[in-house]
PDB file of N, CA and C in Angstrom:
ATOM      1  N   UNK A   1      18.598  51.679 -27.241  1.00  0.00           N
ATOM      2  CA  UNK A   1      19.970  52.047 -26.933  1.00  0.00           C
ATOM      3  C   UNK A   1      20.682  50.804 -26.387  1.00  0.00           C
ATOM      4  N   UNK A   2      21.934  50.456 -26.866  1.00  0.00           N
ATOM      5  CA  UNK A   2      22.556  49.570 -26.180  1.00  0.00           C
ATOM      6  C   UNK A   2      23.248  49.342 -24.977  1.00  0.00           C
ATOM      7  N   UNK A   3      23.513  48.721 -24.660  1.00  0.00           N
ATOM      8  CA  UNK A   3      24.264  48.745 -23.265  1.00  0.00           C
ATOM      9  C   UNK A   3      25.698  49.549 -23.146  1.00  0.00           C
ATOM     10  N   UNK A   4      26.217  49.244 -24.453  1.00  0.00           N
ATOM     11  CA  UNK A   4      27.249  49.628 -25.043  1.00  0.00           C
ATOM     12  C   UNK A   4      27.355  51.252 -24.624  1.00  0.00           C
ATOM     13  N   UNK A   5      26.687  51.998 -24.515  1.00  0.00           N
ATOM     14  CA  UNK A   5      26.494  53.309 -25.137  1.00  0.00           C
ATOM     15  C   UNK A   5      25.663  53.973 -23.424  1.00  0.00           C
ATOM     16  N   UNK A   6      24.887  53.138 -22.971  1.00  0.00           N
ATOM     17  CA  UNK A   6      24.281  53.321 -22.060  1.00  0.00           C
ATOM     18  C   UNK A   6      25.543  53.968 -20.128  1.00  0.00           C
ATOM     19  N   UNK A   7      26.325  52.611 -20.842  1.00  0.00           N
ATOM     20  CA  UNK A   7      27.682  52.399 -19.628  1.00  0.00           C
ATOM     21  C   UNK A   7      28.214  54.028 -19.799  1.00  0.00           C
ATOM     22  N   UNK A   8      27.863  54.787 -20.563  1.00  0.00           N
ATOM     23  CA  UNK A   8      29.123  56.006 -20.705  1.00  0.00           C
ATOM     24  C   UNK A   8      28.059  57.167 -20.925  1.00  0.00           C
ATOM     25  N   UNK A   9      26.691  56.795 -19.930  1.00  0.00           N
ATOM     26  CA  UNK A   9      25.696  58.089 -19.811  1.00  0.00           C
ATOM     27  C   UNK A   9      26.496  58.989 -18.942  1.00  0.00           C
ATOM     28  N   UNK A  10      27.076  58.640 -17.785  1.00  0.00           N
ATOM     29  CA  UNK A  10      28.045  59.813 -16.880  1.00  0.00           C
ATOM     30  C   UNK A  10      28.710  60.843 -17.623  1.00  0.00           C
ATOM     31  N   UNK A  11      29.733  60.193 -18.526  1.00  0.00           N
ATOM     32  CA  UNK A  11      30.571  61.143 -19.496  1.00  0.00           C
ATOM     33  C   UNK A  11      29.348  62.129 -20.178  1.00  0.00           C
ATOM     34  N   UNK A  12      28.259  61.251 -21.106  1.00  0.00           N
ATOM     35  CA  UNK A  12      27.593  62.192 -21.523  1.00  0.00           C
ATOM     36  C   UNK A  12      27.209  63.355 -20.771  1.00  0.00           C
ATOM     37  N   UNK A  13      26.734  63.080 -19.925  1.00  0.00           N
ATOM     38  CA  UNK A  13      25.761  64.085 -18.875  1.00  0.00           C
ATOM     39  C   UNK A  13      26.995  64.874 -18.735  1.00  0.00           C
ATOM     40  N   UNK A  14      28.103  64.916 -18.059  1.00  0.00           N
ATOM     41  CA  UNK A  14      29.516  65.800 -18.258  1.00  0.00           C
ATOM     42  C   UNK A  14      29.485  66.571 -19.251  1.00  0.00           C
ATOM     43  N   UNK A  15      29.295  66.047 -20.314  1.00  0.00           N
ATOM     44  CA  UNK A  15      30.091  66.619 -21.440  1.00  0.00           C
ATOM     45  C   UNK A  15      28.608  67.216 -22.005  1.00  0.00           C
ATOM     46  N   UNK A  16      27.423  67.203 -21.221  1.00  0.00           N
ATOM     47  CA  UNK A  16      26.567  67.946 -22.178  1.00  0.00           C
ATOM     48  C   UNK A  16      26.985  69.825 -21.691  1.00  0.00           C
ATOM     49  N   UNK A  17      27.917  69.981 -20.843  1.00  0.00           N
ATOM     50  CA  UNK A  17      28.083  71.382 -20.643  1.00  0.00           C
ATOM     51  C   UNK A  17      29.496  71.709 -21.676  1.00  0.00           C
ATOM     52  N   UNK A  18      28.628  72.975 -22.522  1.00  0.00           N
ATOM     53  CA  UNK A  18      29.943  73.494 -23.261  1.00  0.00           C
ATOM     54  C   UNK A  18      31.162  74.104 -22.619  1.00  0.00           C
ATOM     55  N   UNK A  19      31.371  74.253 -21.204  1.00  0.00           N
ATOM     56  CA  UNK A  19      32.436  74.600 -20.949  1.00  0.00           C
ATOM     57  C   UNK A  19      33.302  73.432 -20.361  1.00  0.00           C
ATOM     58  N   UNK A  20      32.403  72.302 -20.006  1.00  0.00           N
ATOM     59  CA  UNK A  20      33.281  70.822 -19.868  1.00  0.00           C
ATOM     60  C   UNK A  20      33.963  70.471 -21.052  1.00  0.00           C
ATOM     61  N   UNK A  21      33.410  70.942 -22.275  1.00  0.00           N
ATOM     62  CA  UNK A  21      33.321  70.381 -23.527  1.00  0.00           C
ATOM     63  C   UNK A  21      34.931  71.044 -24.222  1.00  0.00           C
ATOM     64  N   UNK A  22      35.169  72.214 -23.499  1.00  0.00           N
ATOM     65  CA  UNK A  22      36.021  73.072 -23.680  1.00  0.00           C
ATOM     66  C   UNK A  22      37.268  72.579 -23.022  1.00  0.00           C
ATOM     67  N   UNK A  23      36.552  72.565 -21.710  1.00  0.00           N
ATOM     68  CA  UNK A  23      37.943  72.459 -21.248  1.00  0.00           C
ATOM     69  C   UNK A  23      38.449  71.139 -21.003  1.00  0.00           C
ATOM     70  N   UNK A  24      37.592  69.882 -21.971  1.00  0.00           N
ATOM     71  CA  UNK A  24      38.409  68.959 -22.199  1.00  0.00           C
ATOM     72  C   UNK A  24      39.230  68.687 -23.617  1.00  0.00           C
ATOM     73  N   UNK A  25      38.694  69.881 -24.792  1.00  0.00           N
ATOM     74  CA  UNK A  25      39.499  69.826 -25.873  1.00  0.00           C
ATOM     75  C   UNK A  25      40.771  70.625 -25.260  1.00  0.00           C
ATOM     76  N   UNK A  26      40.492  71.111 -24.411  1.00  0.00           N
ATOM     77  CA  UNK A  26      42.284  71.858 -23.676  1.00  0.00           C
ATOM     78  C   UNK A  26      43.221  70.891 -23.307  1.00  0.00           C
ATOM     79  N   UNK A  27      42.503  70.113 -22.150  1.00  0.00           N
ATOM     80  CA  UNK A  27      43.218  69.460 -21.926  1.00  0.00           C
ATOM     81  C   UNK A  27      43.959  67.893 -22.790  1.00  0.00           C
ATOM     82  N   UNK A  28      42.694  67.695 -24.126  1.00  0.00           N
ATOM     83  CA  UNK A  28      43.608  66.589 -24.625  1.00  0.00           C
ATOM     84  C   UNK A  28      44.574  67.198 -25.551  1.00  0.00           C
ATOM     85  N   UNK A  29      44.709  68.487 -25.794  1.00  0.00           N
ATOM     86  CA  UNK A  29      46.748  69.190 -25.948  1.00  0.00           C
ATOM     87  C   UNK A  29      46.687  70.092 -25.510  1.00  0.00           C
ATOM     88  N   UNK A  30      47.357  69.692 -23.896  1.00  0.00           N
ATOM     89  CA  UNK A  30      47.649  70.750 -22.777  1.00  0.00           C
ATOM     90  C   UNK A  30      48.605  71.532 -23.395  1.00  0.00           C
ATOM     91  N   UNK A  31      49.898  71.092 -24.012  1.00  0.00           N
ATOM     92  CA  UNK A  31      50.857  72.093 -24.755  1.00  0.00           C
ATOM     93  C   UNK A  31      50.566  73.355 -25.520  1.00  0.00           C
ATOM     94  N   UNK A  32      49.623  72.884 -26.513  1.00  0.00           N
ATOM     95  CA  UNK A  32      49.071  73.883 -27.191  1.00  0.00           C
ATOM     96  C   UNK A  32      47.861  74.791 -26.622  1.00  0.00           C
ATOM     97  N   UNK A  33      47.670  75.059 -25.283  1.00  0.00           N
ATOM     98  CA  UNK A  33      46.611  75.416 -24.647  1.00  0.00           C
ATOM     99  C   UNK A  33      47.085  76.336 -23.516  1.00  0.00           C
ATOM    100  N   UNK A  34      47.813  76.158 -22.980  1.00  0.00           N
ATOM    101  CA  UNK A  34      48.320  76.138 -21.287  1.00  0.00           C
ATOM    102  C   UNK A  34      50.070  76.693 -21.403  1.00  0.00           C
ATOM    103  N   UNK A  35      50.827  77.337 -20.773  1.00  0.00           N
ATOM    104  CA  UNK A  35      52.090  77.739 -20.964  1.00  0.00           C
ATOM    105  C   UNK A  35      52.745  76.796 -19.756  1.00  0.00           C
ATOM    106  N   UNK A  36      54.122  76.336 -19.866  1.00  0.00           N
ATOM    107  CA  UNK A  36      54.460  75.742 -18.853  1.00  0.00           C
ATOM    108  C   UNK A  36      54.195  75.937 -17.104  1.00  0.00           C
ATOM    109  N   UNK A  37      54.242  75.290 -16.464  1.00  0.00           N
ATOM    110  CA  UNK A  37      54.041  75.439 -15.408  1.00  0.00           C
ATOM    111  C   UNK A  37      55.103  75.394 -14.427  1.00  0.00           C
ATOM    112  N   UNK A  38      55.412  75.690 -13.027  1.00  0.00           N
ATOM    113  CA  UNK A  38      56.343  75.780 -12.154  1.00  0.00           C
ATOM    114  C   UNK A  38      56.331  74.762 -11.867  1.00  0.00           C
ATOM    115  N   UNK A  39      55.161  74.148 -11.408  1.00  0.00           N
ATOM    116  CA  UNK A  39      55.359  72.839 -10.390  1.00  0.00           C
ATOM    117  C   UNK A  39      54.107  71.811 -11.612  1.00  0.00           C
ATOM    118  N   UNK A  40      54.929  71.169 -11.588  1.00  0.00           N
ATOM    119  CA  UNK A  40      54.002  69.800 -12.734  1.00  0.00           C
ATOM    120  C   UNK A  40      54.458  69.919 -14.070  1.00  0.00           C
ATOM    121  N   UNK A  41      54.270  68.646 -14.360  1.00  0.00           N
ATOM    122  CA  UNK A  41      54.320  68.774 -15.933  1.00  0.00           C
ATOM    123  C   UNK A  41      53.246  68.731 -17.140  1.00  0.00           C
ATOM    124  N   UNK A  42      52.670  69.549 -17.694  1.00  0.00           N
ATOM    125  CA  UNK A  42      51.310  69.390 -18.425  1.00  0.00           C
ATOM    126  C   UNK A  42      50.848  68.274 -18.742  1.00  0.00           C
ATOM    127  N   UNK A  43      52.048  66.982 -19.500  1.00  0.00           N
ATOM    128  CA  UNK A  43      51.732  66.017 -20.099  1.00  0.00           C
ATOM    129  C   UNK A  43      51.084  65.091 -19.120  1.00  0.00           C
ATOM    130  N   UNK A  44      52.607  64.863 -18.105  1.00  0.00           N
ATOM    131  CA  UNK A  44      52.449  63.342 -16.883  1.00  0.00           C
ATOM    132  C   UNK A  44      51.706  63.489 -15.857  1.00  0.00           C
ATOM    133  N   UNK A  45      51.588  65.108 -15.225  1.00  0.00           N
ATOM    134  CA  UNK A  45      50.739  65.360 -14.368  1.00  0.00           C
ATOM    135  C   UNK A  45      49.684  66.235 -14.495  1.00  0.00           C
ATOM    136  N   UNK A  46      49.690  66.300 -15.674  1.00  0.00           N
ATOM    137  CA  UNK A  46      48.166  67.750 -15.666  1.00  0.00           C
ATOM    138  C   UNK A  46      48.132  68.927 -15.610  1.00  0.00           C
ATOM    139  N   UNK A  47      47.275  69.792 -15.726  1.00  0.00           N
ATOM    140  CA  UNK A  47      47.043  70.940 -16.009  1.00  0.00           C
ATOM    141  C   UNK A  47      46.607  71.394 -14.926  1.00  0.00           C
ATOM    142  N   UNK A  48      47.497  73.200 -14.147  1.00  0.00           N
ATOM    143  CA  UNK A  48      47.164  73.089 -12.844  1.00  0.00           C
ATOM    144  C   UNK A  48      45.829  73.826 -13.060  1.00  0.00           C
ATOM    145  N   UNK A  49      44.607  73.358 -12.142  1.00  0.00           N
ATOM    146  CA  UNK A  49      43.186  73.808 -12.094  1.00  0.00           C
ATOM    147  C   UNK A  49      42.999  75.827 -12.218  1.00  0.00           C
ATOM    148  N   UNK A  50      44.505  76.229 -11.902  1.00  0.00           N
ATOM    149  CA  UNK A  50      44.248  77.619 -11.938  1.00  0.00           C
ATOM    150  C   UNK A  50      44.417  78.480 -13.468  1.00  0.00           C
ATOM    151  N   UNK A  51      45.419  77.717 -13.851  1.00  0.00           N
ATOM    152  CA  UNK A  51      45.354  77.721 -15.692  1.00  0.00           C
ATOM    153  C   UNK A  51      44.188  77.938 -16.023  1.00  0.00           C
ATOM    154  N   UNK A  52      43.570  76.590 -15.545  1.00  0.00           N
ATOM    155  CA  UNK A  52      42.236  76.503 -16.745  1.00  0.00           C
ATOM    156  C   UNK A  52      41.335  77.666 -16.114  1.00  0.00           C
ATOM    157  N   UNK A  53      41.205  77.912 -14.816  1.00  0.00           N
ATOM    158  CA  UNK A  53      40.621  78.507 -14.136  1.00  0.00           C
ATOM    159  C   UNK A  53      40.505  80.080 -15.172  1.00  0.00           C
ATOM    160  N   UNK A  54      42.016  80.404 -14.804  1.00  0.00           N
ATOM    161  CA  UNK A  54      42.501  81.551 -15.753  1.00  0.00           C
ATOM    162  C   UNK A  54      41.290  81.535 -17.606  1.00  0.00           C
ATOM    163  N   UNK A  55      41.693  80.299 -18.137  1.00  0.00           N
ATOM    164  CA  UNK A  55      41.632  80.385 -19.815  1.00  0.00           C
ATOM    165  C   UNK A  55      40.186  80.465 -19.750  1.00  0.00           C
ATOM    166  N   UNK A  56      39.241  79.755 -18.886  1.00  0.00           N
ATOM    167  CA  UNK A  56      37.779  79.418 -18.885  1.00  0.00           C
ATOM    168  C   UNK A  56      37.115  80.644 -19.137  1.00  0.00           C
ATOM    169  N   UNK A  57      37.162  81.237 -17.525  1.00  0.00           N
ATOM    170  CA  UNK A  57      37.011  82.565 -17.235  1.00  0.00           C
ATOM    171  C   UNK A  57      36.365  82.567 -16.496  1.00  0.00           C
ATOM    172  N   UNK A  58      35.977  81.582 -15.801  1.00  0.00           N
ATOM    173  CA  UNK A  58      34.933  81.449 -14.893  1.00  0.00           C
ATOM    174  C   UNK A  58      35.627  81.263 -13.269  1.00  0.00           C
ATOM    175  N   UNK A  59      34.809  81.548 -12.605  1.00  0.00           N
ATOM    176  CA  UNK A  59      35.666  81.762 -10.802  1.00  0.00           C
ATOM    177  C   UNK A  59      35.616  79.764 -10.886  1.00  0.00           C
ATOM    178  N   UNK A  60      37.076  80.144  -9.505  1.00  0.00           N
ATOM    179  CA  UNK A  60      37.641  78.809  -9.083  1.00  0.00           C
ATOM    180  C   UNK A  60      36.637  77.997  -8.404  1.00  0.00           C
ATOM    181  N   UNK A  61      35.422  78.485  -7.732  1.00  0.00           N
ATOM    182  CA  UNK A  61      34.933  77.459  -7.380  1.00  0.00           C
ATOM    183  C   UNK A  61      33.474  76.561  -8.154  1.00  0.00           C
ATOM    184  N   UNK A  62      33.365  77.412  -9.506  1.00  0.00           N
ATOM    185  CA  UNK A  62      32.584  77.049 -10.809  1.00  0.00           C
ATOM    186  C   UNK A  62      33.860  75.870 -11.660  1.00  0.00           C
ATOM    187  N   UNK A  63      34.818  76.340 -11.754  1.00  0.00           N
ATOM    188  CA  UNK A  63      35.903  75.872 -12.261  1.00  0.00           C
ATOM    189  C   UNK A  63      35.837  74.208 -11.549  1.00  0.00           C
ATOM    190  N   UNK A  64      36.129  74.164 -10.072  1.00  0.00           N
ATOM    191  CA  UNK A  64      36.477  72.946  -9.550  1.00  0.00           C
ATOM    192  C   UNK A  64      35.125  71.939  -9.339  1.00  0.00           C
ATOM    193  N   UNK A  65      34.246  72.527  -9.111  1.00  0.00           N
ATOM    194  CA  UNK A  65      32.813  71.861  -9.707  1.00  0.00           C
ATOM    195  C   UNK A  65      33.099  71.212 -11.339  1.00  0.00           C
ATOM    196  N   UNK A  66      32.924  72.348 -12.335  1.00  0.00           N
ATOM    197  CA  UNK A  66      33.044  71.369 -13.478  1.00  0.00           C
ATOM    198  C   UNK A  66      34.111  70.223 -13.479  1.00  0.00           C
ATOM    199  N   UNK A  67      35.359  70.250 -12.613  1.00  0.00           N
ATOM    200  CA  UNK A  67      36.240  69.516 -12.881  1.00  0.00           C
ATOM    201  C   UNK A  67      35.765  68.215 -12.061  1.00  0.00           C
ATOM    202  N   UNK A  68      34.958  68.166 -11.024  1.00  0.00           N
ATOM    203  CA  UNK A  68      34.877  67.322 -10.378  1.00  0.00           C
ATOM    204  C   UNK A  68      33.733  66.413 -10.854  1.00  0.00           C
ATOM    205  N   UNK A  69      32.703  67.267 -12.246  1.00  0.00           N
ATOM    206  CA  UNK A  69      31.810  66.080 -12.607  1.00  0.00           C
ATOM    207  C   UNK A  69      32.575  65.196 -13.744  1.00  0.00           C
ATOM    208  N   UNK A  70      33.595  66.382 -14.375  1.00  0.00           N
ATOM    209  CA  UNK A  70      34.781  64.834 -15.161  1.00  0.00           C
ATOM    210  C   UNK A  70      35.308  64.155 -14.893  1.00  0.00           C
ATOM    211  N   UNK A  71      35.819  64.407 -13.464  1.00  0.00           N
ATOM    212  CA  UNK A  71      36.401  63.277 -12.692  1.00  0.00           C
ATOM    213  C   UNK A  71      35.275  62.211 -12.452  1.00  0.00           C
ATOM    214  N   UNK A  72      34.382  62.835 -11.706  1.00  0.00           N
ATOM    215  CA  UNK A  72      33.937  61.875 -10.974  1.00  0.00           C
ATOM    216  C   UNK A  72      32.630  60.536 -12.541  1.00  0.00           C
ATOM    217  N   UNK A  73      33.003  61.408 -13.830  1.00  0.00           N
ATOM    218  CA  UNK A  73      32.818  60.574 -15.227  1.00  0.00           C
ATOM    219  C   UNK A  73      33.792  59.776 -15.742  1.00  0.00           C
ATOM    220  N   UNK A  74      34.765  60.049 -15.128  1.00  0.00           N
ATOM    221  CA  UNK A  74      35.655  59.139 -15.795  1.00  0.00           C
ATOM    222  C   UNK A  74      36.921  60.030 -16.548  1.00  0.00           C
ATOM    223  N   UNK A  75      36.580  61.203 -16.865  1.00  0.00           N
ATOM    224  CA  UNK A  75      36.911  61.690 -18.502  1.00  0.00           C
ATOM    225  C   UNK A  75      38.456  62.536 -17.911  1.00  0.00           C
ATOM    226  N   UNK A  76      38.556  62.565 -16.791  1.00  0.00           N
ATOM    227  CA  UNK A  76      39.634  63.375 -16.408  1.00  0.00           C
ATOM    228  C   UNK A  76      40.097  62.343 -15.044  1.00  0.00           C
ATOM    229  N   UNK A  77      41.519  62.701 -14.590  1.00  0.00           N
ATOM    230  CA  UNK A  77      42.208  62.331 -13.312  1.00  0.00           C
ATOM    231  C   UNK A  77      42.979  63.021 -12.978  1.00  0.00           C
ATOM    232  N   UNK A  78      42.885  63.441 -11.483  1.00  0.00           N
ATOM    233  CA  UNK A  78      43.123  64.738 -10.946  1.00  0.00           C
ATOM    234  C   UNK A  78      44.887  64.085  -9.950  1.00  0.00           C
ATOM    235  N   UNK A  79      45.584  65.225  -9.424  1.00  0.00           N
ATOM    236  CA  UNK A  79      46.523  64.796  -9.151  1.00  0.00           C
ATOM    237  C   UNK A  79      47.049  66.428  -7.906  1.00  0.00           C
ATOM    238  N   UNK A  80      47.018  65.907  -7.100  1.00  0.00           N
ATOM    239  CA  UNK A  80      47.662  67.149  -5.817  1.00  0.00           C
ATOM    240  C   UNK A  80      48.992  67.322  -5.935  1.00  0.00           C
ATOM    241  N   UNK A  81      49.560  69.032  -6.244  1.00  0.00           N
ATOM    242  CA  UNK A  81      51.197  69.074  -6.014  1.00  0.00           C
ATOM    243  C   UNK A  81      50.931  70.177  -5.351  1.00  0.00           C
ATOM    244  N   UNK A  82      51.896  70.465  -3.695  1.00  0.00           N
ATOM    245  CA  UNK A  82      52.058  71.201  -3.797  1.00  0.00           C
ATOM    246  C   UNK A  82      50.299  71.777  -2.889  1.00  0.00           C
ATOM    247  N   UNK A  83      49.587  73.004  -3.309  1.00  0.00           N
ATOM    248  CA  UNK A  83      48.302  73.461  -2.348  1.00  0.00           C
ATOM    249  C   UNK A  83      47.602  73.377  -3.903  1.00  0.00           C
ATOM    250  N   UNK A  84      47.724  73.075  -4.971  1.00  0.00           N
ATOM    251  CA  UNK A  84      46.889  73.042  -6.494  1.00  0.00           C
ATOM    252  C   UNK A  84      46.828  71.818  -7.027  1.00  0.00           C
ATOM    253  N   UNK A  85      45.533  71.463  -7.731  1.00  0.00           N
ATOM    254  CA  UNK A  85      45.025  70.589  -7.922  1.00  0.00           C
ATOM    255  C   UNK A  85      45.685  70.157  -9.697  1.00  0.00           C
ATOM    256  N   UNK A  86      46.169  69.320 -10.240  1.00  0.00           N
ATOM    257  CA  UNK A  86      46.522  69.071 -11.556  1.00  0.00           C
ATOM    258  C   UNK A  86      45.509  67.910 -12.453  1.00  0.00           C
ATOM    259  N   UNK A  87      44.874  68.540 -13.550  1.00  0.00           N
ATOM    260  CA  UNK A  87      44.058  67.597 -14.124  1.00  0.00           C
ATOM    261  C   UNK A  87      44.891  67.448 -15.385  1.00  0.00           C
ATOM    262  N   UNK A  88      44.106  66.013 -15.733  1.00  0.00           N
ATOM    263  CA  UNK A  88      44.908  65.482 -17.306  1.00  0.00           C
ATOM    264  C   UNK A  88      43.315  64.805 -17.391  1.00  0.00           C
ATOM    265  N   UNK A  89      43.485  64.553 -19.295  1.00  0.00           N
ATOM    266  CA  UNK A  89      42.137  63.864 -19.704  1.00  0.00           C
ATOM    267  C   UNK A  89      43.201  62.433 -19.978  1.00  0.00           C
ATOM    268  N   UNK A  90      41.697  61.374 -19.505  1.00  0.00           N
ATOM    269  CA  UNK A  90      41.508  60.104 -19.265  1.00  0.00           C
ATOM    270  C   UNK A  90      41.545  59.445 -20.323  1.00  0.00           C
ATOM    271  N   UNK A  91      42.651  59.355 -21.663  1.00  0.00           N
ATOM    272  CA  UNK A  91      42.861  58.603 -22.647  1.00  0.00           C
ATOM    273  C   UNK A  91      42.198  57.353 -22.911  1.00  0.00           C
ATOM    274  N   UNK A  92      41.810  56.407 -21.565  1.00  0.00           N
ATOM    275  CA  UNK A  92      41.912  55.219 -21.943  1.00  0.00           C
ATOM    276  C   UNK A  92      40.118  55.122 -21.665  1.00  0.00           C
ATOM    277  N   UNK A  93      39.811  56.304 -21.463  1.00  0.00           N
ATOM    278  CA  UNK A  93      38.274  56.195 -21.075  1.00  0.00           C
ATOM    279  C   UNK A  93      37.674  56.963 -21.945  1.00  0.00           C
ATOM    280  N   UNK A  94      38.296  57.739 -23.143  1.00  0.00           N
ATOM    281  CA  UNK A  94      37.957  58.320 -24.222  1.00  0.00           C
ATOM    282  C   UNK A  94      38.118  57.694 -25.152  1.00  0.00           C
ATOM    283  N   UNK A  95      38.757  56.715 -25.456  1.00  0.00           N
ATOM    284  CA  UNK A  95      39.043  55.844 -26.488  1.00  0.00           C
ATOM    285  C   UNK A  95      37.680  54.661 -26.022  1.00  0.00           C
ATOM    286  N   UNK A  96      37.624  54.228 -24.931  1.00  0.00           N
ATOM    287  CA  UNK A  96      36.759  53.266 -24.796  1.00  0.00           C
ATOM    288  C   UNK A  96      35.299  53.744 -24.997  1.00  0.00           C
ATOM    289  N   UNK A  97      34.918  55.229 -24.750  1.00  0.00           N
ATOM    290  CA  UNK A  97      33.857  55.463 -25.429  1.00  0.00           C
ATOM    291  C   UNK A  97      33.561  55.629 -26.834  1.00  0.00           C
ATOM    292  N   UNK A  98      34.944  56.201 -27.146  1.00  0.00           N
ATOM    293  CA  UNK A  98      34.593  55.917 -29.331  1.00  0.00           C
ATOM    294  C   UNK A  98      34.493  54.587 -29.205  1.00  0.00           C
ATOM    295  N   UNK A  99      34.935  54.008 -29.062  1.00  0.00           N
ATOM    296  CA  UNK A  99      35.002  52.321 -29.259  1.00  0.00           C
ATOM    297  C   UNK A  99      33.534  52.004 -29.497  1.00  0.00           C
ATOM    298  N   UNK A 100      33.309  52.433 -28.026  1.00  0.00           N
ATOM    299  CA  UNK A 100      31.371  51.528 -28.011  1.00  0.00           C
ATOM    300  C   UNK A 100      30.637  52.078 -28.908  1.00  0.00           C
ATOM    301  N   UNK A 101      30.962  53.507 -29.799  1.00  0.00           N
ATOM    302  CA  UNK A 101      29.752  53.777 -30.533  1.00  0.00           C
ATOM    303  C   UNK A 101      30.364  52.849 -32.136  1.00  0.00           C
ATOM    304  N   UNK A 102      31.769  52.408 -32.412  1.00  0.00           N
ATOM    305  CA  UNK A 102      31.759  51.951 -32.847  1.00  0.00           C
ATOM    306  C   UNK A 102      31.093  50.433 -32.978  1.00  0.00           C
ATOM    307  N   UNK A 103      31.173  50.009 -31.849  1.00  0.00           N
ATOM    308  CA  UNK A 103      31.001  48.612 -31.705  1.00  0.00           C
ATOM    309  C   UNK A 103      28.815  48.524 -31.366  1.00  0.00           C
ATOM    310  N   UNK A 104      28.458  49.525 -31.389  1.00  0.00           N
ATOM    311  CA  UNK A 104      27.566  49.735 -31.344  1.00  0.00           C
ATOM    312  C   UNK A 104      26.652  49.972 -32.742  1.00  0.00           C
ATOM    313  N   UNK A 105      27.254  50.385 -33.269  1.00  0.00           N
ATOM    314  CA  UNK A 105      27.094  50.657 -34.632  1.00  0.00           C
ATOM    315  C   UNK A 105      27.066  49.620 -35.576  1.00  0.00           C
ATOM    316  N   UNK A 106      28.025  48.582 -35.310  1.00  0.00           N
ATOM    317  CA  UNK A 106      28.519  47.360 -36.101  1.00  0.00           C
ATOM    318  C   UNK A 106      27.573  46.554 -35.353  1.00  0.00           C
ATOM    319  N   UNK A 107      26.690  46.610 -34.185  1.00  0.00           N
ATOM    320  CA  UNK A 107      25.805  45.502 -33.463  1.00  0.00           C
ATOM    321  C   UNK A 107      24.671  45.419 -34.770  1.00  0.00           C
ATOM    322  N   UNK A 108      24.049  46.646 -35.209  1.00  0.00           N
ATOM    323  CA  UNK A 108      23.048  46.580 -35.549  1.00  0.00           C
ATOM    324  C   UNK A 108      22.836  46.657 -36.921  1.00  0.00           C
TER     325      UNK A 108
END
């Protein structure tokens, strides 16, 4: 395994749960997932944790666990408005993992 691929075991280990797996295809099109919100905006600030809470189906404090091993992977960034927590997925840390399996791929 390369190093390449190795750097982005966190995300994996995240994303080996199908409901991380879920509720990060939600969040990369919060629009099409989520109905507007009162306070935040889906795009700039995220998706409020009770949404997803709601769509998952799972209780809030299963909910803020999974959210906190994407955060704490990279794959999400969380944002306080207000007494609710707002997540968005981490574009520039999802692109950099396709990258490495590309560039991983082309090593060998």
């Amino acid at each position: 395994m390369t190093d390449l691929l190795v750097n982005h075991l966190a995300a994996w280990r995240a994303l080996a749960n199908p409901h991380r797996v879920q509720i990060m295809d939600w969040l990369l099109n919060p629009e099409a997932h989520f109905p507007p919100q009162r306070d935040g905006d889906l795009i700039s600030d995220g998706v409020c944790v009770g949404f997803i809470t709601d769509k998952v189906g799972l209780s809030q404090p299963t909910v803020t666990s999974h959210m906190k091993s994407l955060e704490q992977a990279g794959l999400v960034s969380s944002k306080k408005i207000k007494n609710w927590v707002f997540y968005k997925a981490n574009q520039a840390a999802l692109k950099q993992i396709a990258t490495s399996f590309t560039s991983a791929s082309e090593a060998h």
